[in-house]
Protein backbone atom coordinates (compact mmCIF):
# COMPACT_ATOMS: atom_id res chain seq x y z
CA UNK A 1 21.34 18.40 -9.62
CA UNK A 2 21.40 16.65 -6.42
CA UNK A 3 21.96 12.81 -5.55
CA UNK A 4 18.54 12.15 -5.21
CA UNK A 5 17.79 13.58 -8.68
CA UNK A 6 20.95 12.28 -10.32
CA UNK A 7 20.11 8.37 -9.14
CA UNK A 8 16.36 8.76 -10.31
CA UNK A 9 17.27 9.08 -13.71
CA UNK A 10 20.13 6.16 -13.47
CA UNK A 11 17.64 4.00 -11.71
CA UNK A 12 14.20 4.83 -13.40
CA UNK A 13 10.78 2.26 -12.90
CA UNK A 14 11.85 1.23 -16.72
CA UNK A 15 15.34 0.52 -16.15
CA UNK A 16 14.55 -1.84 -12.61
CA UNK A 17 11.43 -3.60 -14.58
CA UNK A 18 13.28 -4.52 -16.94
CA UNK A 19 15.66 -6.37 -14.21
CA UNK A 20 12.54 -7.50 -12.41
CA UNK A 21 11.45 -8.99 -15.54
CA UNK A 22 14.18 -10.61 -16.93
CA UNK A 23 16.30 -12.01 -13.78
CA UNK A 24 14.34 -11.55 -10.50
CA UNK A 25 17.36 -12.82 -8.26
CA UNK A 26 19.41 -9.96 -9.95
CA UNK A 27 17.63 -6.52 -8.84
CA UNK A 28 16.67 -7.98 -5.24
CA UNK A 29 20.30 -9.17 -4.07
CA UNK A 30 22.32 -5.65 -4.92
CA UNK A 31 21.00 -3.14 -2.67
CA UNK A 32 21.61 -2.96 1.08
CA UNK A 33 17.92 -1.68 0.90
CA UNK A 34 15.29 -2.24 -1.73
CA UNK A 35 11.75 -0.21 -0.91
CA UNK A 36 9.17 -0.73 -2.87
CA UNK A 37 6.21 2.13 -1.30
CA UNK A 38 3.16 3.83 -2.43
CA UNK A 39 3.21 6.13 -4.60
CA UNK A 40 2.60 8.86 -2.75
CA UNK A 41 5.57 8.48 -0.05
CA UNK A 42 7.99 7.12 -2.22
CA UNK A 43 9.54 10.82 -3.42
CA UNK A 44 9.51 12.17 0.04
CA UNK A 45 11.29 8.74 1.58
CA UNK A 46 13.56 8.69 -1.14
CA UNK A 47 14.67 12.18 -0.39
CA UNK A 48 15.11 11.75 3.20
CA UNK A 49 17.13 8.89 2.84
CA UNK A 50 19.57 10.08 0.35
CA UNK A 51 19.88 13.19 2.13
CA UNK A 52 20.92 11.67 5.07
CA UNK A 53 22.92 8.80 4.07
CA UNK A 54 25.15 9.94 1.31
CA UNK A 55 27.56 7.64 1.61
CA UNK A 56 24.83 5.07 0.43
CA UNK A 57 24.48 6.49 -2.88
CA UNK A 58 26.07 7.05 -6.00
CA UNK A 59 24.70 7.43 -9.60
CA UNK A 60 26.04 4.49 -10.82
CA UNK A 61 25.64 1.32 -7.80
CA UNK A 62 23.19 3.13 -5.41
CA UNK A 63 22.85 1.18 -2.29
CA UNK A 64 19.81 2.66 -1.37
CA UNK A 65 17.14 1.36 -4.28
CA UNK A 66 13.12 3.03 -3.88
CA UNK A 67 10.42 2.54 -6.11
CA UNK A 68 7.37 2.70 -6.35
CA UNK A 69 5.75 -0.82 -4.84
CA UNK A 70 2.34 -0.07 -7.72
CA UNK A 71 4.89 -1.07 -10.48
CA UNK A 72 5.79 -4.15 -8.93
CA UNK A 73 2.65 -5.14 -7.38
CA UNK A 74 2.52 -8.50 -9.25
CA UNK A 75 6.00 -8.65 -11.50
CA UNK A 76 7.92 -8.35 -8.57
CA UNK A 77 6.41 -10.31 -6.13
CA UNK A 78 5.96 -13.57 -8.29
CA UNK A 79 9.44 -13.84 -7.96
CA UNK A 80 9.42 -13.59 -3.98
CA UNK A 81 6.60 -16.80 -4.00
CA UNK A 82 9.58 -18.51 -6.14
CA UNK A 83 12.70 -17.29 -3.55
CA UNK A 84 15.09 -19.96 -2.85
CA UNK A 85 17.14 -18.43 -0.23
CA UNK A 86 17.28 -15.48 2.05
CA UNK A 87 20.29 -14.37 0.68
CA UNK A 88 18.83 -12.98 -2.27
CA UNK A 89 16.78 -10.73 -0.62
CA UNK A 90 18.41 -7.29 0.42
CA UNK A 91 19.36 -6.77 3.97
CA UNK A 92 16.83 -4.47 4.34
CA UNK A 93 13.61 -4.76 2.22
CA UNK A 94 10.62 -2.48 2.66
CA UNK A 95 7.55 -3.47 0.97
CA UNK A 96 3.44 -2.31 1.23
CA UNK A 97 0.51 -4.04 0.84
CA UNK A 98 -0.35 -7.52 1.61
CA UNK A 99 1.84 -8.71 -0.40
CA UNK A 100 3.99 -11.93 -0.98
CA UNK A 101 5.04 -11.88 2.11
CA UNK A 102 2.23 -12.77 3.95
CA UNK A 103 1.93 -15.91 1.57
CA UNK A 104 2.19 -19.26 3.50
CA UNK A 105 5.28 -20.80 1.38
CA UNK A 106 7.27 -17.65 3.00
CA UNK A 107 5.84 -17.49 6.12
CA UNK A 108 6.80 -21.13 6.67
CA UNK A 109 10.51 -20.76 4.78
CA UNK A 110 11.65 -17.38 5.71
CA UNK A 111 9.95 -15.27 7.78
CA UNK A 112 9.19 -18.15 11.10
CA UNK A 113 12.41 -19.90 10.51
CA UNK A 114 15.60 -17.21 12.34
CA UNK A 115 16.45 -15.07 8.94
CA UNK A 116 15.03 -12.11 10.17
CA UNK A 117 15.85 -9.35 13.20
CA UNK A 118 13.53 -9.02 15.64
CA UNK A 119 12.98 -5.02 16.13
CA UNK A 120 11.55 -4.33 19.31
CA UNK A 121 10.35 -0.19 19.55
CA UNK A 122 7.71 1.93 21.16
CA UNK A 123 5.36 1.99 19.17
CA UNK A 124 2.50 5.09 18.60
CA UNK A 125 -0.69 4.13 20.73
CA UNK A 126 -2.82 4.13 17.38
CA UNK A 127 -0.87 1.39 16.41
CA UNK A 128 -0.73 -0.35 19.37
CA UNK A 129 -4.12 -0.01 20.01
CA UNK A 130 -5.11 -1.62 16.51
CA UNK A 131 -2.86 -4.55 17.38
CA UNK A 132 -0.90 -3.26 14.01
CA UNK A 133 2.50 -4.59 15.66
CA UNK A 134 3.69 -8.09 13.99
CA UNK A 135 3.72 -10.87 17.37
CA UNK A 136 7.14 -11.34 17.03
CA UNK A 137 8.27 -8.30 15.78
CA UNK A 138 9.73 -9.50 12.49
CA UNK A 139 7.73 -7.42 10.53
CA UNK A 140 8.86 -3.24 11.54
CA UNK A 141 5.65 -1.86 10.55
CA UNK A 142 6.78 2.03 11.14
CA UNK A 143 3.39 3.49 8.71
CA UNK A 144 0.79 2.66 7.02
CA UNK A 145 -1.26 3.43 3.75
CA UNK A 146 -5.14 4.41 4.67
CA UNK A 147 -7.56 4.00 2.78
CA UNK A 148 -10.31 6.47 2.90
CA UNK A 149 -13.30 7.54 1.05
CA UNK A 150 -14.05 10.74 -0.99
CA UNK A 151 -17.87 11.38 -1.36
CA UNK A 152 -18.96 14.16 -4.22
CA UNK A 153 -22.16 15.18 -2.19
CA UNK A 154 -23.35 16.78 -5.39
CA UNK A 155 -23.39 13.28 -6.95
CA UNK A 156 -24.74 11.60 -3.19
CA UNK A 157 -28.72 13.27 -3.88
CA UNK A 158 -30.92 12.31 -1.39
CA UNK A 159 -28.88 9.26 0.00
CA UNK A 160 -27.15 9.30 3.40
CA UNK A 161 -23.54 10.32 3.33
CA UNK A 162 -21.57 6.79 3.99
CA UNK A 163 -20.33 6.58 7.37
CA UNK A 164 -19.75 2.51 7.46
CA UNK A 165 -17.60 0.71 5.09
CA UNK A 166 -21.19 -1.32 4.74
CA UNK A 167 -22.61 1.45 3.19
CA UNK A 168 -21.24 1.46 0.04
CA UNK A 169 -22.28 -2.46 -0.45
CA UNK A 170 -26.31 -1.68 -1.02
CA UNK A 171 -27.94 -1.63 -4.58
CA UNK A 172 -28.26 2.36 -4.12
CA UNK A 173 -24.53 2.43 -5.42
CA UNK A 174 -24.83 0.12 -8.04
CA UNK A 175 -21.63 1.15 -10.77
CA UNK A 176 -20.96 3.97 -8.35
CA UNK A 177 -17.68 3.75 -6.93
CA UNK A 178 -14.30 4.15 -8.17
CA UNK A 179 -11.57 2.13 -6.46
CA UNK A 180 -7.70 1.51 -6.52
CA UNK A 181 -6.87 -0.75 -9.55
CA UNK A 182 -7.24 -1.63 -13.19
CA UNK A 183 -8.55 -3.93 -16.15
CA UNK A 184 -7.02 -7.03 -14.13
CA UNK A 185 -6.19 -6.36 -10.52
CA UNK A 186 -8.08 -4.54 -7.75
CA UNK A 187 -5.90 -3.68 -4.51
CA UNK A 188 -6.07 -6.55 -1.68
CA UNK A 189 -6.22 -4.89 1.13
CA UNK A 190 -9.21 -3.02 0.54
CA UNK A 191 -11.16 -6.49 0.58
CA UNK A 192 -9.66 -8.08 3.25
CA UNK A 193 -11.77 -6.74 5.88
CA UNK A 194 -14.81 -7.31 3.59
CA UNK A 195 -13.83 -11.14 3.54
CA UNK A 196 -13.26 -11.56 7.59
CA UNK A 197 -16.63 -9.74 8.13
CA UNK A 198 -18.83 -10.80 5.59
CA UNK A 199 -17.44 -13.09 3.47
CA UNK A 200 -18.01 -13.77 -0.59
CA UNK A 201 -21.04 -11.82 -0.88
CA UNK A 202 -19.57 -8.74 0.30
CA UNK A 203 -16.82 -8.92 -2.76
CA UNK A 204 -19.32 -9.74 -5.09
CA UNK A 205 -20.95 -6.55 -4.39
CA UNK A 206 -18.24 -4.57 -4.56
CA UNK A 207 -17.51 -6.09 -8.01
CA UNK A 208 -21.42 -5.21 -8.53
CA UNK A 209 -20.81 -1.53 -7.52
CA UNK A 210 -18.02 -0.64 -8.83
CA UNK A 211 -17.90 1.34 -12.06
CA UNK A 212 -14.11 1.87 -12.69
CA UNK A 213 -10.45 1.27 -11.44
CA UNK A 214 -7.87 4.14 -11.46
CA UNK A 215 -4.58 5.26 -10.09
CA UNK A 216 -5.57 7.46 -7.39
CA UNK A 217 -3.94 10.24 -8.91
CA UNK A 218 -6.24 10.01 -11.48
CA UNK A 219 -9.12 9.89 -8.74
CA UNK A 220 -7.97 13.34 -7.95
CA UNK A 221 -7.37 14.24 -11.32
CA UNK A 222 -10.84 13.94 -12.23
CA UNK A 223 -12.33 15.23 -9.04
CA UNK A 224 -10.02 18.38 -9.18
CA UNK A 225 -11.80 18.87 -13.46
CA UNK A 226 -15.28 18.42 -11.61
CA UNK A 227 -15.87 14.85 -11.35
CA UNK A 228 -18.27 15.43 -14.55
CA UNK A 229 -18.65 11.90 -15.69
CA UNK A 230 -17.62 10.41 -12.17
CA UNK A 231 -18.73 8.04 -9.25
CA UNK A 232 -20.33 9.04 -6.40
CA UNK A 233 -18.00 7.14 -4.24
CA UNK A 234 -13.95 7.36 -4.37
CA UNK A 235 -11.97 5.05 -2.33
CA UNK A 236 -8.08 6.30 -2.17
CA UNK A 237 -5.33 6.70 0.09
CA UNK A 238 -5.50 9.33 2.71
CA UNK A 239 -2.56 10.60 1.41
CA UNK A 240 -3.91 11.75 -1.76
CA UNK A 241 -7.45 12.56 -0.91
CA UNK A 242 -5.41 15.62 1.00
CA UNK A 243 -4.98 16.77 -2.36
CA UNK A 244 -8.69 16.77 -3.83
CA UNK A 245 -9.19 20.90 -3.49
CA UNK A 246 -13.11 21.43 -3.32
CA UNK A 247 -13.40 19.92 0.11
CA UNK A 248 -16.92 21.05 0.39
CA UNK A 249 -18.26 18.95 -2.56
CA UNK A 250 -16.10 16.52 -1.71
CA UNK A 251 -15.85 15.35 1.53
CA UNK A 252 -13.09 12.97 2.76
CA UNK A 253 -15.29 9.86 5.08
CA UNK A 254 -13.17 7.64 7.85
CA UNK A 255 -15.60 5.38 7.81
CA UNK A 256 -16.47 4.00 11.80
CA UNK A 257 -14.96 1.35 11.65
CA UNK A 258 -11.43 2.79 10.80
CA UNK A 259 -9.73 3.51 7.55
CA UNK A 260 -8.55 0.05 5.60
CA UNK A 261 -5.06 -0.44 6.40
CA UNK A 262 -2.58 -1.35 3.30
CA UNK A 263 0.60 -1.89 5.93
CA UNK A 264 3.88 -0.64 5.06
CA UNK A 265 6.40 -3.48 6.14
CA UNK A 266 10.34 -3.53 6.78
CA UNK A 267 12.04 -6.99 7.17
CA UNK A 268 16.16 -6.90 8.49
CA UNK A 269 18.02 -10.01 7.92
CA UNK A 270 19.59 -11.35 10.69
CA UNK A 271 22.76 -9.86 12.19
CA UNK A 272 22.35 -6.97 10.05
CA UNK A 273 20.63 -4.59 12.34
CA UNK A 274 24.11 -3.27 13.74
CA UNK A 275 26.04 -2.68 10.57
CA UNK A 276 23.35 -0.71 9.61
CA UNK A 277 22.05 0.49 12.23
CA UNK A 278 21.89 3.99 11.83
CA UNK A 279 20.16 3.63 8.44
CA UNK A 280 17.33 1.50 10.07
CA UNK A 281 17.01 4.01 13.28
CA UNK A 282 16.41 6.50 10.95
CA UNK A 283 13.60 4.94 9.40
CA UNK A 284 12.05 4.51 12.59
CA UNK A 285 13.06 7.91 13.79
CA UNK A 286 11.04 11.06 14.64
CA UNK A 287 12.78 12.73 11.83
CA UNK A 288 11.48 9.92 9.09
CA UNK A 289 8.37 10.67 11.20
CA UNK A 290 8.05 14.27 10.26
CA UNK A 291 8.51 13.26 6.74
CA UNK A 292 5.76 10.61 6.80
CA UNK A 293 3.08 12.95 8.25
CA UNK A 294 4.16 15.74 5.54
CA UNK A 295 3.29 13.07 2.96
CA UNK A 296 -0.38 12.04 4.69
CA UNK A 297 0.91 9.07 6.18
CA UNK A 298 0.75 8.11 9.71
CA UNK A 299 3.89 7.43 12.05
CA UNK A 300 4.47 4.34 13.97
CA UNK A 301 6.68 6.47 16.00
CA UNK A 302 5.23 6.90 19.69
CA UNK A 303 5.91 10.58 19.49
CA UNK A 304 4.60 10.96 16.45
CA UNK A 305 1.30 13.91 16.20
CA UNK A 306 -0.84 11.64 14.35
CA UNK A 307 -3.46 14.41 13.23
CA UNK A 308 -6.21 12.39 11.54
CA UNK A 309 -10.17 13.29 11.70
CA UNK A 310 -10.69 9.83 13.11
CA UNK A 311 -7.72 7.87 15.22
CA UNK A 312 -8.99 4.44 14.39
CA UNK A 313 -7.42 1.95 12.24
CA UNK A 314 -9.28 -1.17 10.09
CA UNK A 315 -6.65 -3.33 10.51
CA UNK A 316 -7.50 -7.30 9.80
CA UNK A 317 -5.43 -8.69 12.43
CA UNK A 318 -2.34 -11.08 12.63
CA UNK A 319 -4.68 -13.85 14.23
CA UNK A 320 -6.61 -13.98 10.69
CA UNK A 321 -3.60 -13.69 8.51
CA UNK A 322 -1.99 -16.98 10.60
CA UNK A 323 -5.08 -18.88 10.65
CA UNK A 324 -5.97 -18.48 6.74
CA UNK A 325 -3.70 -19.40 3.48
CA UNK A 326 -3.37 -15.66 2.31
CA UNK A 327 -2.31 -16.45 -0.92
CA UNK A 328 -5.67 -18.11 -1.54
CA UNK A 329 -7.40 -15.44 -0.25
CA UNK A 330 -6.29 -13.13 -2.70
CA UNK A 331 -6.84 -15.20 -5.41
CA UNK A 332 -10.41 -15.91 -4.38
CA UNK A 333 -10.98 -12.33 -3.77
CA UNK A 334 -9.86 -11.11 -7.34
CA UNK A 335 -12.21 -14.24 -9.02
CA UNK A 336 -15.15 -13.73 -6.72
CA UNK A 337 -14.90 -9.29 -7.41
CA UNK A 338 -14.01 -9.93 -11.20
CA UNK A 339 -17.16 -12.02 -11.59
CA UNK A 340 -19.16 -8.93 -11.18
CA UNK A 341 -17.13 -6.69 -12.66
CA UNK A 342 -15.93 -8.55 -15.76
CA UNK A 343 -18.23 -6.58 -18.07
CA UNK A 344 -17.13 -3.21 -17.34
CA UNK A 345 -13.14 -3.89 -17.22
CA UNK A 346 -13.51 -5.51 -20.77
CA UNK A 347 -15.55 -2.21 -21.63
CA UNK A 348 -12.28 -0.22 -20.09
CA UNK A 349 -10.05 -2.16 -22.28
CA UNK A 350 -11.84 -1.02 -25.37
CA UNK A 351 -11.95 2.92 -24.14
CA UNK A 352 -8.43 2.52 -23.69
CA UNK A 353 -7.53 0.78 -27.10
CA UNK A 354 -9.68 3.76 -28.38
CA UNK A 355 -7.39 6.48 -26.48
């Protein structure tokens, strides 16, 4: 069994939520890295990282903690909006989405206030052009998880294949998409550039349209049976709509205006970028970068051979993350979605219960 294998099983999802849970300072102040990634990197990072940096790991006190960030999406980060000091975060901590940290009470504590290295790399042009670096650097953005559609033409008829995010918002897709989430929480990024576009009405209709929530491995899943009792309309991470097989039927859309960014984000705490810098280098090295674009995810990395259909990324920007209270955002994204979609995620409660 290798180390990789050997510190899974003495560090499972059941074993950390249970520290999450029950003393949040606890799980986030023993690791010299905690990553929390999607689902569908985490494996491959993990891998990379123990295979290269041994002397981080051991079955029993792993320095090196990864998860996946789905698990943790709310547990975890509740305790972040309630961090007292720096020093109970990690000195490295590697997080996705837009998450906790992009609340104000953090921005305004932590991240603006000298606790965290400023990283300053080349950076790949389709991140540069996207203005996907942080201003000041604090934030090592080094990938990203895109969201993409997946369109069963079968299912499409005589309407227009969607080629705008917009297109998916009209009554002709009425409780015909299936996006990233669940009974209580849809993911925030996908609504983000919805909101700085549109506004409320835009989430409303998504809320409207949407039929279902589902891990997207279970988006693939069902496509891969046949999508028999299916939506028209998949949105997933890039990453996994690599694995839906019939790519004929089901054709994977970058929309025009870019596929929705859910960042990937790496803070350092200050003065630790040189006692570990080799660790951190790595991360941002063309090697990590080979394992990233093996997994379907873009590399930060300006060598990096970013190979997707369509180079563009949807990317909100750092000028509207400053200028609005994030946290609130969220919040009033989740309320203004779930008032349309209330009906049907009580309806998936019951058809669960029934399971």
């Amino acid at each position: 069994m290798d180390k990789a294998s050997k510190h899974k099983a003495s560090c499972s999802c059941g074993h950390l939520g249970d520290v999450v849970q029950h003393d949040q300072k606890d799980v986030i102040s023993k690791p010299v890295l905690l990553a929390l990634l999607p689902c569908g990197l985490r494996n491959a990072f993990q891998q990379a990282l123990f295979n290269a940096f041994p002397e981080y790991v051991d079955a029993e006190n792993s320095k090196l903690v990864v998860e996946g960030n789905l698990n943790y999406e709310k547990s975890f980060f509740a305790g972040i909006d309630k961090l007292n000091s720096v020093d109970e975060l990690p000195d490295i901590f590697i997080s996705s989405d837009i998450n906790s940290l992009y609340h104000k009470r953090f921005q305004e504590l932590f991240l603006n206030s000298d606790n965290f290295e400023t990283i300053s790399t080349e950076v790949h042009s389709l991140f540069e052009k996207s203005n996907y670096v942080h201003p000041n650097r604090l934030m090592v953005w080094f990938t990203t998880n895109l969201l993409v559609m997946v369109v069963d033409t079968d299912k499409l008829g005589v309407r227009m294949l969607p080629q705008s995010w917009l297109d998916i918002l009209p009554e002709s897709f009425s409780n015909d998409l299936t996006l990233r989430g669940d009974t209580d929480f849809f993911c925030n990024a996908m609504f983000f550039p919805y909101m700085k576009t549109i506004g409320d009405e835009a989430i409303r209709l998504l809320g409207k349209n949407t039929a279902r929530g589902l891990h997207p491995s279970q988006m693939v899943k069902m496509l891969n049976a046949g999508n028999i009792e299916g939506t028209t309309v998949y949105v997933m991470p890039y990453s996994f709509a690599l694995k839906v097989r019939n790519t004929e039927r089901f054709r994977i859309v970058f929309p025009q205006e870019g596929a929705i960014v859910s960042p990937v984000q790496m803070l350092v705490k200050k003065g630790k970028y040189m006692e570990h810098k080799a660790l951190i280098d790595y991360i941002l090295s063309a090697d990590m970068s080979t394992v990233l674009l093996q997994s379907g995810f873009p590399s930060a990395n300006k060598d990096a051979v970013n190979q997707l259909p369509s180079a563009t990324l949807n990317w909100v920007g750092w000028e509207y993350m400053e200028d609005n209270d994030i946290q609130d955002c969220k919040e009033r994204m989740q309320k203004l979605f779930f008032s349309e979609f209330k009906g049907k995620a009580e309806l998936l409660v019951d058809e669960k219960h029934k399971a």
